[in-house]
PDB file of N, CA and C in Angstrom:
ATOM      1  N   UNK A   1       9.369  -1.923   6.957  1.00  0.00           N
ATOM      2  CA  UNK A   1       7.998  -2.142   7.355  1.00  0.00           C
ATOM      3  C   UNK A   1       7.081  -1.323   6.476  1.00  0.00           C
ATOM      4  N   UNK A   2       6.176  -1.785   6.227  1.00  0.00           N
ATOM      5  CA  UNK A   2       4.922  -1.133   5.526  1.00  0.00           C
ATOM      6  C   UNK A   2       4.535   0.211   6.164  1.00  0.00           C
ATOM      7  N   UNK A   3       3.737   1.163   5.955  1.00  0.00           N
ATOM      8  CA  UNK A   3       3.331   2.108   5.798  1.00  0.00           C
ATOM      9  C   UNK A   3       1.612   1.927   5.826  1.00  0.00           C
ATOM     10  N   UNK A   4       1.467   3.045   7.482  1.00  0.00           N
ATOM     11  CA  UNK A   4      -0.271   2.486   7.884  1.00  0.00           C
ATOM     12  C   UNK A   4      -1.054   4.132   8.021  1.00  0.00           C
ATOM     13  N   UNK A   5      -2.307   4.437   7.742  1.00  0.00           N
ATOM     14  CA  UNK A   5      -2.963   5.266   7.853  1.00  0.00           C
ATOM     15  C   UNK A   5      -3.567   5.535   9.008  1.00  0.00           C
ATOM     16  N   UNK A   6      -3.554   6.262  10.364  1.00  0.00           N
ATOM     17  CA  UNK A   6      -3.978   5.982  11.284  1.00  0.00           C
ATOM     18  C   UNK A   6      -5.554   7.118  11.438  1.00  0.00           C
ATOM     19  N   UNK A   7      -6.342   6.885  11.940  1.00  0.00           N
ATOM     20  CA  UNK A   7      -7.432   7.298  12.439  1.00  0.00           C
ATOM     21  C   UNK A   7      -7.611   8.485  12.285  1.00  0.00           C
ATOM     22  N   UNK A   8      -6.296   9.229  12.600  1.00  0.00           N
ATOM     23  CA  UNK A   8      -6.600  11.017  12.514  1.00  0.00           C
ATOM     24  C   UNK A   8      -6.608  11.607  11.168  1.00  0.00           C
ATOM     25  N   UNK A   9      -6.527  10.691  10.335  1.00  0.00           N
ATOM     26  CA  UNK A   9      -6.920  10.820   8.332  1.00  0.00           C
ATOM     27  C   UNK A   9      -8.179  11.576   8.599  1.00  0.00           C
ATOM     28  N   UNK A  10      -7.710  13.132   7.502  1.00  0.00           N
ATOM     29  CA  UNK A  10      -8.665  13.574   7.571  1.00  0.00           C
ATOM     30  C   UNK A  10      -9.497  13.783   6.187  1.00  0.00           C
ATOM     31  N   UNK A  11      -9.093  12.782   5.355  1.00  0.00           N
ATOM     32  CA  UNK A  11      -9.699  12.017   4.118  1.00  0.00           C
ATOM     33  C   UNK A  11      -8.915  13.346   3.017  1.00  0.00           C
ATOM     34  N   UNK A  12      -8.251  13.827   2.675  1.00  0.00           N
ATOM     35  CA  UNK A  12      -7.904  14.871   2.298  1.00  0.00           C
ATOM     36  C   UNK A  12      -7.738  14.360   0.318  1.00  0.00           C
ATOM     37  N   UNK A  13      -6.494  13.118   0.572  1.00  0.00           N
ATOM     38  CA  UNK A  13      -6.598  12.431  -0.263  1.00  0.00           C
ATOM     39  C   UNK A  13      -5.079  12.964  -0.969  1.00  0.00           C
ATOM     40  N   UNK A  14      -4.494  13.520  -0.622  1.00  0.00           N
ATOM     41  CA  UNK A  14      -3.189  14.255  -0.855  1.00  0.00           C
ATOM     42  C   UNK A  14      -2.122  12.913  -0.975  1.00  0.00           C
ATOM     43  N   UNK A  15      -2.664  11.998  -0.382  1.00  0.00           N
ATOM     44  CA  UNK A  15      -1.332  10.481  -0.321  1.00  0.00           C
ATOM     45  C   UNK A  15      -1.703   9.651  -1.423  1.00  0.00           C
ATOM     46  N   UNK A  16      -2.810   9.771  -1.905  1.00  0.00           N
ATOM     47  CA  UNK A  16      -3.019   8.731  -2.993  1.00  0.00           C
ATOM     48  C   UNK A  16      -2.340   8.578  -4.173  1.00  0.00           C
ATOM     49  N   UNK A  17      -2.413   9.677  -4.772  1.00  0.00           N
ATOM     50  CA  UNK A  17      -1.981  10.099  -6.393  1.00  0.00           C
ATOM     51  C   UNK A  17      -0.075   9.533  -6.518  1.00  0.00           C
ATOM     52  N   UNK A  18       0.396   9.740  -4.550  1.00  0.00           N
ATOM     53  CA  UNK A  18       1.784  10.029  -4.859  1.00  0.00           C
ATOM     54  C   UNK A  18       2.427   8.462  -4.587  1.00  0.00           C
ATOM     55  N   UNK A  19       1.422   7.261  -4.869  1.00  0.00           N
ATOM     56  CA  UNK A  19       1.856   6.182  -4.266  1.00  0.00           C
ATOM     57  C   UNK A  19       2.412   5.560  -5.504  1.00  0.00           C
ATOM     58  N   UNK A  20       3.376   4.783  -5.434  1.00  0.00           N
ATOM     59  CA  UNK A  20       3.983   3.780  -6.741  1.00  0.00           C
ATOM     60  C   UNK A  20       3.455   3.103  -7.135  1.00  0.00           C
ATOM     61  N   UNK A  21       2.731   2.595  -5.910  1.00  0.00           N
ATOM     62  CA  UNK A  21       2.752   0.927  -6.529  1.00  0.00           C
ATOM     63  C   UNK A  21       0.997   1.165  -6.192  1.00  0.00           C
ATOM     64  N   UNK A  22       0.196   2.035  -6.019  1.00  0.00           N
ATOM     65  CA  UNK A  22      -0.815   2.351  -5.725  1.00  0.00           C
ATOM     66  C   UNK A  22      -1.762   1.515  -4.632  1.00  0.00           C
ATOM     67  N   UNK A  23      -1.078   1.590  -3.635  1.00  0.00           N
ATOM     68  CA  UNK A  23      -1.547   0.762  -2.358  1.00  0.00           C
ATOM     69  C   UNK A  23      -2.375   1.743  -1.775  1.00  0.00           C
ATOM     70  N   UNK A  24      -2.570   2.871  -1.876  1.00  0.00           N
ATOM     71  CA  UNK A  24      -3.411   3.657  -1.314  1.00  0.00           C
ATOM     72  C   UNK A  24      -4.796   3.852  -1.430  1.00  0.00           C
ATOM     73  N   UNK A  25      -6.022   3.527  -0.827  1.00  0.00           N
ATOM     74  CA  UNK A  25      -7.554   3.636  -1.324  1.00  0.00           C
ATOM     75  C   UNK A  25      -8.126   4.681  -0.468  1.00  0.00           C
ATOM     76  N   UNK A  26      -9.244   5.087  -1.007  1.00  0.00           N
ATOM     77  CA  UNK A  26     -10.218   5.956  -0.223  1.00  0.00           C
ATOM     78  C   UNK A  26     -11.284   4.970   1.049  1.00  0.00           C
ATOM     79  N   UNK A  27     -11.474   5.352   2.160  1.00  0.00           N
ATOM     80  CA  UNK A  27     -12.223   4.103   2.678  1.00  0.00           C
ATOM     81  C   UNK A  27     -13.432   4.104   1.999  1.00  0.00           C
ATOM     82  N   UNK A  28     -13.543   2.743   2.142  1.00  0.00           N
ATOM     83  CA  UNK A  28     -14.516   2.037   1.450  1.00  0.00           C
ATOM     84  C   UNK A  28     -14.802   1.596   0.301  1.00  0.00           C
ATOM     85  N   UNK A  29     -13.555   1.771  -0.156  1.00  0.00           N
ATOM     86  CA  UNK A  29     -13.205   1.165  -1.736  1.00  0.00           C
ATOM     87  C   UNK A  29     -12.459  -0.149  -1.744  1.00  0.00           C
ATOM     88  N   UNK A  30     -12.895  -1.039  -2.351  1.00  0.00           N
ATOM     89  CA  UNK A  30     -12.612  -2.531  -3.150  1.00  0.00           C
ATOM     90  C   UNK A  30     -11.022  -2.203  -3.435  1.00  0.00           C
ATOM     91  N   UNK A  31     -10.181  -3.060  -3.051  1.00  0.00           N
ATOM     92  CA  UNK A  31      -9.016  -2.798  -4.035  1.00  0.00           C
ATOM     93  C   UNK A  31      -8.518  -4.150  -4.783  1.00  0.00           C
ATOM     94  N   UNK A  32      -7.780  -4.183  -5.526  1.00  0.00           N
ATOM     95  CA  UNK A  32      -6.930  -5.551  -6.068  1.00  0.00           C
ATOM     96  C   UNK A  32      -5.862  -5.379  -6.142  1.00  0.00           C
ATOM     97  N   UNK A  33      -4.902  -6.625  -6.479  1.00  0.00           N
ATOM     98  CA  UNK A  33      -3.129  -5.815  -6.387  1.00  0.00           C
ATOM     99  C   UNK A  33      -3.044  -5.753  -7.471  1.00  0.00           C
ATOM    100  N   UNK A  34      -3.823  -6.099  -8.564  1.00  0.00           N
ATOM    101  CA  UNK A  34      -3.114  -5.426 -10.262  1.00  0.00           C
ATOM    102  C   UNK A  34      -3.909  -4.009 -10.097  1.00  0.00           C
ATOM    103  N   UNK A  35      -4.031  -3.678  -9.504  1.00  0.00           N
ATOM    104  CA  UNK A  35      -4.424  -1.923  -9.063  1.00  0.00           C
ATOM    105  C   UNK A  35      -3.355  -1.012  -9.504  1.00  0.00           C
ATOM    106  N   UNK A  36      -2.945  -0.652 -10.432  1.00  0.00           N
ATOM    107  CA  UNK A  36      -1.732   0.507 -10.597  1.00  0.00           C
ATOM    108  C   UNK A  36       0.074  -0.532 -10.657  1.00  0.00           C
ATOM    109  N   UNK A  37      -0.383  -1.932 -11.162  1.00  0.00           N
ATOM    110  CA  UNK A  37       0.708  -2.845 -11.196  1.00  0.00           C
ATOM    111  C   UNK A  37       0.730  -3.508 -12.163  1.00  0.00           C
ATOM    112  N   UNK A  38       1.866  -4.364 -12.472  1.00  0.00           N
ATOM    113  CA  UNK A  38       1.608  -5.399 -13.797  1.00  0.00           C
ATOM    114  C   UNK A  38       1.092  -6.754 -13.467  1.00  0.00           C
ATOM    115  N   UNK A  39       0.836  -7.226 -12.258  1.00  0.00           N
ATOM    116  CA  UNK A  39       0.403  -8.229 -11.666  1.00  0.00           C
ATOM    117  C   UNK A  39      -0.605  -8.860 -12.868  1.00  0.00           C
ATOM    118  N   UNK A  40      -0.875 -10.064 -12.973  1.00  0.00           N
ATOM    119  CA  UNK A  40      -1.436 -10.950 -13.544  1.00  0.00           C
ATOM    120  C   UNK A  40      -1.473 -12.322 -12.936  1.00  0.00           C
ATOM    121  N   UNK A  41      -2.311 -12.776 -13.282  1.00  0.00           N
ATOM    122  CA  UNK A  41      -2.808 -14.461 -12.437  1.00  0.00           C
ATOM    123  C   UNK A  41      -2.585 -14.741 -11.064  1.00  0.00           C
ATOM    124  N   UNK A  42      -1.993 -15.210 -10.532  1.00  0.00           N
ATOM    125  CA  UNK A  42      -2.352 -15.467  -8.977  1.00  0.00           C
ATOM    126  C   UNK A  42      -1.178 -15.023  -7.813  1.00  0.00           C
ATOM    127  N   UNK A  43      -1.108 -14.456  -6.980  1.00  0.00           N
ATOM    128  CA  UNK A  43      -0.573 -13.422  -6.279  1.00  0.00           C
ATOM    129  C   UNK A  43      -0.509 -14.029  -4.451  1.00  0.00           C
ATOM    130  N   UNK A  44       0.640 -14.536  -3.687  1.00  0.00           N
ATOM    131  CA  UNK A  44       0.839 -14.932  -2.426  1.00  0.00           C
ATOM    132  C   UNK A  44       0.582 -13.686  -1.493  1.00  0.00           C
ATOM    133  N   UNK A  45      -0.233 -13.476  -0.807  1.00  0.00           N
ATOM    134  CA  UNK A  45       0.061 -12.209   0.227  1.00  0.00           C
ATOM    135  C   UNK A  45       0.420 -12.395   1.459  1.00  0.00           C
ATOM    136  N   UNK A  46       1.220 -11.953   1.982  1.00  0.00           N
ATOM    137  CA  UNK A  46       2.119 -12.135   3.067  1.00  0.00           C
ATOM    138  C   UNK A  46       1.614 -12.922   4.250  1.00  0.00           C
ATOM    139  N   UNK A  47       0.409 -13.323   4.506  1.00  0.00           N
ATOM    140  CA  UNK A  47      -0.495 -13.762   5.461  1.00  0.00           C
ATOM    141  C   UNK A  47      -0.066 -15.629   4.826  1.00  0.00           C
ATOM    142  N   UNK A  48      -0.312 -15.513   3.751  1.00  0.00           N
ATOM    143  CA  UNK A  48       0.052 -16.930   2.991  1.00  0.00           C
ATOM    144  C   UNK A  48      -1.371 -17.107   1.868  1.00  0.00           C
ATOM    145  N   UNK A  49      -2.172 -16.332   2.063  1.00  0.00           N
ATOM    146  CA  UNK A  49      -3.218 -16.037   1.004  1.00  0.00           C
ATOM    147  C   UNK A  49      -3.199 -16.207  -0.309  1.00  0.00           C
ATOM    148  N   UNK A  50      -3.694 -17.180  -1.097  1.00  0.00           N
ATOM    149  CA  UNK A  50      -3.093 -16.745  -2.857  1.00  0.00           C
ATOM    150  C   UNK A  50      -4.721 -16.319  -3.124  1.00  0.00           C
ATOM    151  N   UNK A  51      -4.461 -15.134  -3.973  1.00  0.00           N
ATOM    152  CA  UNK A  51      -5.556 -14.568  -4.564  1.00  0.00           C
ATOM    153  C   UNK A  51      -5.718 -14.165  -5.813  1.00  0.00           C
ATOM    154  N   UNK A  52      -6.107 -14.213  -6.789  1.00  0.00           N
ATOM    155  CA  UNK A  52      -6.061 -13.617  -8.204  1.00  0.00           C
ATOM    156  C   UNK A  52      -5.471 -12.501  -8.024  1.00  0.00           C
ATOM    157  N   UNK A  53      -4.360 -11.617  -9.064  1.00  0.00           N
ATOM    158  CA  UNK A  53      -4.602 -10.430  -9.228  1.00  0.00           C
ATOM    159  C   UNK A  53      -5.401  -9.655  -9.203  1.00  0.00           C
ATOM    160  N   UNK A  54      -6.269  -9.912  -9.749  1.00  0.00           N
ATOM    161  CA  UNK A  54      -7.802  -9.058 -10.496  1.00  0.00           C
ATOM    162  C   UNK A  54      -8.833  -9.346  -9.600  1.00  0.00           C
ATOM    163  N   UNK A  55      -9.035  -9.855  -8.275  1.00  0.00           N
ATOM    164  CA  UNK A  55      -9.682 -10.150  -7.318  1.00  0.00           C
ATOM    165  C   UNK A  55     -10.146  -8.949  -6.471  1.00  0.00           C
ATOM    166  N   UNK A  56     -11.103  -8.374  -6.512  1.00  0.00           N
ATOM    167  CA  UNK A  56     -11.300  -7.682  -5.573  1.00  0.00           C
ATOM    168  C   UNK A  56     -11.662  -7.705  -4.374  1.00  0.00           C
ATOM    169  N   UNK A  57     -10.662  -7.230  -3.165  1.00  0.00           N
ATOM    170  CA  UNK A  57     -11.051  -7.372  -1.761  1.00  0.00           C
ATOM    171  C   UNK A  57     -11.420  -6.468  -0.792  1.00  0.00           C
ATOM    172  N   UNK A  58     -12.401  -6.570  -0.013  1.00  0.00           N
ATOM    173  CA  UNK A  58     -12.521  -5.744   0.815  1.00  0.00           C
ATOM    174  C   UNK A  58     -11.876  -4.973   1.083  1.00  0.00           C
ATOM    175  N   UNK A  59     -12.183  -3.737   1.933  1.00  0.00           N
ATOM    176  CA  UNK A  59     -11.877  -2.250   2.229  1.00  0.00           C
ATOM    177  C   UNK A  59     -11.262  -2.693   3.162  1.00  0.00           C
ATOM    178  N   UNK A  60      -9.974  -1.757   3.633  1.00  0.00           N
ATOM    179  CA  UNK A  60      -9.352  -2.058   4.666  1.00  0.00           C
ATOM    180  C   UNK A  60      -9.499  -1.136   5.761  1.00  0.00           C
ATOM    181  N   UNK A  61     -10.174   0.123   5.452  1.00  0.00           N
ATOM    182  CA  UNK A  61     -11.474   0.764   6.467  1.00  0.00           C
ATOM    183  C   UNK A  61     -12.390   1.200   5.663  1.00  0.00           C
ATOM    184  N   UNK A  62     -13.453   1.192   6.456  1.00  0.00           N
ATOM    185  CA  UNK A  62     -14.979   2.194   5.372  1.00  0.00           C
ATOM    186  C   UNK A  62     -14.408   3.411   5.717  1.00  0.00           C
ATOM    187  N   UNK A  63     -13.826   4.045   6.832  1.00  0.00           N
ATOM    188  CA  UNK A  63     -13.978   5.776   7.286  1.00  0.00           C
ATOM    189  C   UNK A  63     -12.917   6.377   6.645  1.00  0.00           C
ATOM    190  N   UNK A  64     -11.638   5.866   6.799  1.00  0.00           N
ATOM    191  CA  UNK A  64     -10.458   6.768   5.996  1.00  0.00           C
ATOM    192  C   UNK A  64      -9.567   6.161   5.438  1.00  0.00           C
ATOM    193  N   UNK A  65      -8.637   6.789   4.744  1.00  0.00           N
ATOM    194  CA  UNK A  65      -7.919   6.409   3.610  1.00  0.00           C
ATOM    195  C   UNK A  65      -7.346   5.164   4.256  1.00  0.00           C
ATOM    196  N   UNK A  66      -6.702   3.832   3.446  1.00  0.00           N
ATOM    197  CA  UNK A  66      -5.737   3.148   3.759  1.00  0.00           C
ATOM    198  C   UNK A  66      -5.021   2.531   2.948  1.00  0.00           C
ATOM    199  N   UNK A  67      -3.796   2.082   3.838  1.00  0.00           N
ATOM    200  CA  UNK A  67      -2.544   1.347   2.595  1.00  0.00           C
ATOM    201  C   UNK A  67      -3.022   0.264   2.538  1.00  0.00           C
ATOM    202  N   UNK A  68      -2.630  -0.873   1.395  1.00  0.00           N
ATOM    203  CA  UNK A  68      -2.847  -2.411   1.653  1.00  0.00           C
ATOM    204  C   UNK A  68      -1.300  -2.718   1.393  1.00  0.00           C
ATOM    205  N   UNK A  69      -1.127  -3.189   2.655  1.00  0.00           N
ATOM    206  CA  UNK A  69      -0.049  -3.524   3.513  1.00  0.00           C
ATOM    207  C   UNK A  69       0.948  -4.314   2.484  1.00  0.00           C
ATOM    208  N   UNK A  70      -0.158  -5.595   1.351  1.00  0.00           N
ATOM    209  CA  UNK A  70       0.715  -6.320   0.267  1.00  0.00           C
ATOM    210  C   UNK A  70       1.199  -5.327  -0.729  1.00  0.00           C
ATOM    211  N   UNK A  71       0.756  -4.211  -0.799  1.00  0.00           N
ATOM    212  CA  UNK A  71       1.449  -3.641  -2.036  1.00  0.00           C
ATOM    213  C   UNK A  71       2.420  -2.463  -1.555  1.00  0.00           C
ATOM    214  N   UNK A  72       2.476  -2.236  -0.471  1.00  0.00           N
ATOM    215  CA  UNK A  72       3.500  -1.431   0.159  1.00  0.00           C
ATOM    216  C   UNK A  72       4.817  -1.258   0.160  1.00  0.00           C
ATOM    217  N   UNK A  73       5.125  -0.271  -0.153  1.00  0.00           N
ATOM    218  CA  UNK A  73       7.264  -1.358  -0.308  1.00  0.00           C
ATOM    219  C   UNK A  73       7.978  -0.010  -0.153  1.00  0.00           C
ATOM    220  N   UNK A  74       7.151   1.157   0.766  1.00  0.00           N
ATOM    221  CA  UNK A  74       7.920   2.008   1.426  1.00  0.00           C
ATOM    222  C   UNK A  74       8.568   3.258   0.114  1.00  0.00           C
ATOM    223  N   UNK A  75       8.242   3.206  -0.726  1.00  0.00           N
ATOM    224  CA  UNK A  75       8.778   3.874  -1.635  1.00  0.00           C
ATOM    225  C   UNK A  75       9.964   3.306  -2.303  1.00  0.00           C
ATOM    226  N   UNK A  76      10.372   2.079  -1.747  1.00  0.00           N
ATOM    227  CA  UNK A  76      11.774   1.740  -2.005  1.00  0.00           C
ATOM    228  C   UNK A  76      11.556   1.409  -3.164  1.00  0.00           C
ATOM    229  N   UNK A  77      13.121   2.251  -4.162  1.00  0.00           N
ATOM    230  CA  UNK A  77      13.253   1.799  -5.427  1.00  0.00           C
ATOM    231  C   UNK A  77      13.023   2.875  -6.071  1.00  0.00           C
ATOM    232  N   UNK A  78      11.854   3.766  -5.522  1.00  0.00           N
ATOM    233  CA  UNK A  78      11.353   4.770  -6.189  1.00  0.00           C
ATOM    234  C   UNK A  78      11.882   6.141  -5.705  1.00  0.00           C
ATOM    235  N   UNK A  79      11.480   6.115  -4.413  1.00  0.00           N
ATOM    236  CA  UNK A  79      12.008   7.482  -3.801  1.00  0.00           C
ATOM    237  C   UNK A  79      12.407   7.067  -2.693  1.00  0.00           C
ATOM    238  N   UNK A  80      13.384   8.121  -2.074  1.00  0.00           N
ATOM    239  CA  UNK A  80      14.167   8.235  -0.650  1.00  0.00           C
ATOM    240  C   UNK A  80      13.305   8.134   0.122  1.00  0.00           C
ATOM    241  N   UNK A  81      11.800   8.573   0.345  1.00  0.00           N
ATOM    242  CA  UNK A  81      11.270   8.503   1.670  1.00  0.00           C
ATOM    243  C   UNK A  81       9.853   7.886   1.236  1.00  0.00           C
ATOM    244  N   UNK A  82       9.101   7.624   2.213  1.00  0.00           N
ATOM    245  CA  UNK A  82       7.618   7.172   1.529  1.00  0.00           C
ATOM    246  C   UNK A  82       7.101   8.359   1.347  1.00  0.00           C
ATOM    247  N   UNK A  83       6.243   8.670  -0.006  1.00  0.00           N
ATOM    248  CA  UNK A  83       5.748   9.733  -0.781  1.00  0.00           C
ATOM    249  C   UNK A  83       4.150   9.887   0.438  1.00  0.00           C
ATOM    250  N   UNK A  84       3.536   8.934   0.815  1.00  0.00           N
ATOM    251  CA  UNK A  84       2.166   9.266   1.422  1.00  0.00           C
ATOM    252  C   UNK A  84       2.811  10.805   2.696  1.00  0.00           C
ATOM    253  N   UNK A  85       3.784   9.837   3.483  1.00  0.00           N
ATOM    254  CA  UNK A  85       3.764  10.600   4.756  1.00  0.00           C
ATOM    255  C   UNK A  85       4.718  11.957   4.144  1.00  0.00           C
ATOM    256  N   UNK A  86       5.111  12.179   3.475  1.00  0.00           N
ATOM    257  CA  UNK A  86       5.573  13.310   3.021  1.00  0.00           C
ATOM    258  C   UNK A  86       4.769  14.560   2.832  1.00  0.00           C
ATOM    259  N   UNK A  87       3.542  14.502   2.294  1.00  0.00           N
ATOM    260  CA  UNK A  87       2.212  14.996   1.904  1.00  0.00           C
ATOM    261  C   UNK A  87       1.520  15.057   2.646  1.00  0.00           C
ATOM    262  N   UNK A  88       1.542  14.360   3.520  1.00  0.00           N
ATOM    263  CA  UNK A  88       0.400  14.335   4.600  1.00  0.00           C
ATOM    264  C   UNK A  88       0.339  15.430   5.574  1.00  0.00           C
ATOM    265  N   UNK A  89      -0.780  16.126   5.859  1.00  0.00           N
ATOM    266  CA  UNK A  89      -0.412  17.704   6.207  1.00  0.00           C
ATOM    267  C   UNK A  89      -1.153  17.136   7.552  1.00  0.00           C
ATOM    268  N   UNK A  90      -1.707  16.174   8.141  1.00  0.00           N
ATOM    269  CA  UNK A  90      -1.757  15.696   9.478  1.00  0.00           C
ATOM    270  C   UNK A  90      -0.573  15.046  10.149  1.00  0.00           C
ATOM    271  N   UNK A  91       0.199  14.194   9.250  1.00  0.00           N
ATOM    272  CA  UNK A  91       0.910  13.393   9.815  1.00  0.00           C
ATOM    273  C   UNK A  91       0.662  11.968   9.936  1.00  0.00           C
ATOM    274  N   UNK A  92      -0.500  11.446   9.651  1.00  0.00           N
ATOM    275  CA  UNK A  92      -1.034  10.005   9.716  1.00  0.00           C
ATOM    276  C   UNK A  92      -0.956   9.133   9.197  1.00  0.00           C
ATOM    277  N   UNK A  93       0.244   9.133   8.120  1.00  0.00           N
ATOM    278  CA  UNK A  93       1.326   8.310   7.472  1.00  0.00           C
ATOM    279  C   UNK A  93       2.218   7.486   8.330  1.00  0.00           C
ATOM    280  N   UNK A  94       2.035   6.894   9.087  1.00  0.00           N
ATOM    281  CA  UNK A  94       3.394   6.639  10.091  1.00  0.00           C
ATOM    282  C   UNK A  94       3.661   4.980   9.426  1.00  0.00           C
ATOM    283  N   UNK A  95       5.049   4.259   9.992  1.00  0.00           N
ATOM    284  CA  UNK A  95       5.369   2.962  10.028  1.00  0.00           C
ATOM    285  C   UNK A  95       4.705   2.232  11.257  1.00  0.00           C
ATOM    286  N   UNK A  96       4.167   0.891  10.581  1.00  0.00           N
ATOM    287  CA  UNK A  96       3.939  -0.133  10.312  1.00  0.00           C
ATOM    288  C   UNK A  96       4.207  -0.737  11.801  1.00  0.00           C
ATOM    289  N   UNK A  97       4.299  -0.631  12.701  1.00  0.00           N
ATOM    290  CA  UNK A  97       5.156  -1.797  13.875  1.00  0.00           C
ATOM    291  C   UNK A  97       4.420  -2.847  13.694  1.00  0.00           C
ATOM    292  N   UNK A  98       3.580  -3.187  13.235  1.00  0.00           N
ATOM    293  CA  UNK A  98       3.095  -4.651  13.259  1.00  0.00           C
ATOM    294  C   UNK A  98       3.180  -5.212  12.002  1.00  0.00           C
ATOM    295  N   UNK A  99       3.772  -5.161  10.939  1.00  0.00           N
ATOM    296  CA  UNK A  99       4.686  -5.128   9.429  1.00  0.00           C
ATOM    297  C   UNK A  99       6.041  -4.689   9.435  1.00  0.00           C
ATOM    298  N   UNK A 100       6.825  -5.451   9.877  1.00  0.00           N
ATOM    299  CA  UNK A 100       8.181  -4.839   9.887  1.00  0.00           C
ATOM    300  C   UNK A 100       8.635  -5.774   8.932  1.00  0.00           C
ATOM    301  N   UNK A 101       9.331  -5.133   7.642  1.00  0.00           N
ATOM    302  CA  UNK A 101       9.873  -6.206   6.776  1.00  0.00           C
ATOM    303  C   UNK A 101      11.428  -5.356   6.460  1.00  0.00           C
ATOM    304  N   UNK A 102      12.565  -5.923   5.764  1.00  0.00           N
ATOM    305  CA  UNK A 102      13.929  -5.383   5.568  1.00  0.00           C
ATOM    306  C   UNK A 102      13.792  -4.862   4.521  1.00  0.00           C
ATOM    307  N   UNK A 103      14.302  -3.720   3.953  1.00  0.00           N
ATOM    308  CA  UNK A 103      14.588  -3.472   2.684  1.00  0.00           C
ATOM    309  C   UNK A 103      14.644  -3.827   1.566  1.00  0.00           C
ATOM    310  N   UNK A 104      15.793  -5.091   1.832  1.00  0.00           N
ATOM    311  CA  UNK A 104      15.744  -6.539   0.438  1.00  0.00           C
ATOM    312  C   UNK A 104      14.204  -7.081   0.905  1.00  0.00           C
ATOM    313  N   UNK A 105      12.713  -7.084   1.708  1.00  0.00           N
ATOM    314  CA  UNK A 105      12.055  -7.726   1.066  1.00  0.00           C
ATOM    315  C   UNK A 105      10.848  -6.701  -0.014  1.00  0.00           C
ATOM    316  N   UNK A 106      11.435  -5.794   0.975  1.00  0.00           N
ATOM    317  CA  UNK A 106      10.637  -3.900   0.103  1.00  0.00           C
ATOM    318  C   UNK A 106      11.183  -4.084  -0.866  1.00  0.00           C
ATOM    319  N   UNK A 107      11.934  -4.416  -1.767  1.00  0.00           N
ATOM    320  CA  UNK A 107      12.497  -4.491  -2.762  1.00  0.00           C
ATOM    321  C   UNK A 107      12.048  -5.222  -3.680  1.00  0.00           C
ATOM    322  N   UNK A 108      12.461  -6.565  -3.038  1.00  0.00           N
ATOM    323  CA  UNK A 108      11.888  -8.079  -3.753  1.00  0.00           C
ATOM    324  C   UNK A 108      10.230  -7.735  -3.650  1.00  0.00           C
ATOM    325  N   UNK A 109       9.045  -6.944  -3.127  1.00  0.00           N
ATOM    326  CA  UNK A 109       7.820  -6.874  -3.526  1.00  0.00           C
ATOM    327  C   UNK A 109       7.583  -5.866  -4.570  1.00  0.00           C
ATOM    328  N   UNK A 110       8.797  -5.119  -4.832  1.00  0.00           N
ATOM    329  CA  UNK A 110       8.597  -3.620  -5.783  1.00  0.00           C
ATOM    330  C   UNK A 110       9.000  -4.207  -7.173  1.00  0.00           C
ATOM    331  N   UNK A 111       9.919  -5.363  -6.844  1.00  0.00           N
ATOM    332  CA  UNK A 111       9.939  -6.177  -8.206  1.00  0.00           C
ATOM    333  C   UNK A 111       8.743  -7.280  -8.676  1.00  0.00           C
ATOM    334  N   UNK A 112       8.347  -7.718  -8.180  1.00  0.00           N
ATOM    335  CA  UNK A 112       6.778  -8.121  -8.591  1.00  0.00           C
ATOM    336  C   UNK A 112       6.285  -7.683  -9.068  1.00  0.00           C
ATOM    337  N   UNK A 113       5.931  -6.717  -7.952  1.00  0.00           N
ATOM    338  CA  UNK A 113       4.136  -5.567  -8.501  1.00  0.00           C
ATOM    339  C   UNK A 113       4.602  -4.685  -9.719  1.00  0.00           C
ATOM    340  N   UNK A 114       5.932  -4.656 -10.187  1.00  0.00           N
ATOM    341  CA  UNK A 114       6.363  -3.942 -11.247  1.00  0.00           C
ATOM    342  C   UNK A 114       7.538  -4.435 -12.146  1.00  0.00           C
ATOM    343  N   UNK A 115       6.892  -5.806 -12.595  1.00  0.00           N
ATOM    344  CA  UNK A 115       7.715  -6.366 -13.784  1.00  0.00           C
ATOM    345  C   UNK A 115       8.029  -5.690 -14.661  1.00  0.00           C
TER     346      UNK A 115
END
């Protein structure tokens, strides 16, 4: 399952730098998925959405940091644990219960976003 920022973010910003696939924003920032990826031309997001790479979409909060859920893949591939909640000196890194995906598909998205 993906990896969610919950409310008690106290904007610190300590989870950003340590993300792979750079799913992490400050609130109120635009993101795209060729954001910190090799992504190019048009991109399915799990909802069934196709969107340009290079598309910029809305904030996924204005107040505090958040993941975007399509570029998430748990650290898998990269590191043993997810790098946000590791760092996080609140704790407000937690999993996903409403994104629960298996490993092989954390995988199969870490091979995409990083041809």
């Amino acid at each position: 399952m993906a990896i969610r920022i919950t409310d008690e973010c106290i904007n610190c910003g300590a989870c950003e730098p340590e993300c792979p696939n750079n799913a992490i924003y400050e609130g109120g920032i635009e993101w795209a998925m060729s954001d910190g990826t090799t992504l190019t031309g048009e991109y399915t997001l799990k909802r069934g959405d196709v969107v340009s790479a290079t598309a910029k979409n809305k904030p996924v909060s204005n107040d505090v940091y958040f993941i975007v859920t399509d570029k998430c893949t748990e650290c898998k591939g990269f590191h043993e644990e997810p790098q946000c909640a590791a760092v996080c000196p609140v704790d407000c890194c937690i999993l996903d219960d409403d994104n629960v995906e298996t490993e092989e598909e954390l995988l199969a998205r870490k091979g995409r976003l990083h041809l």
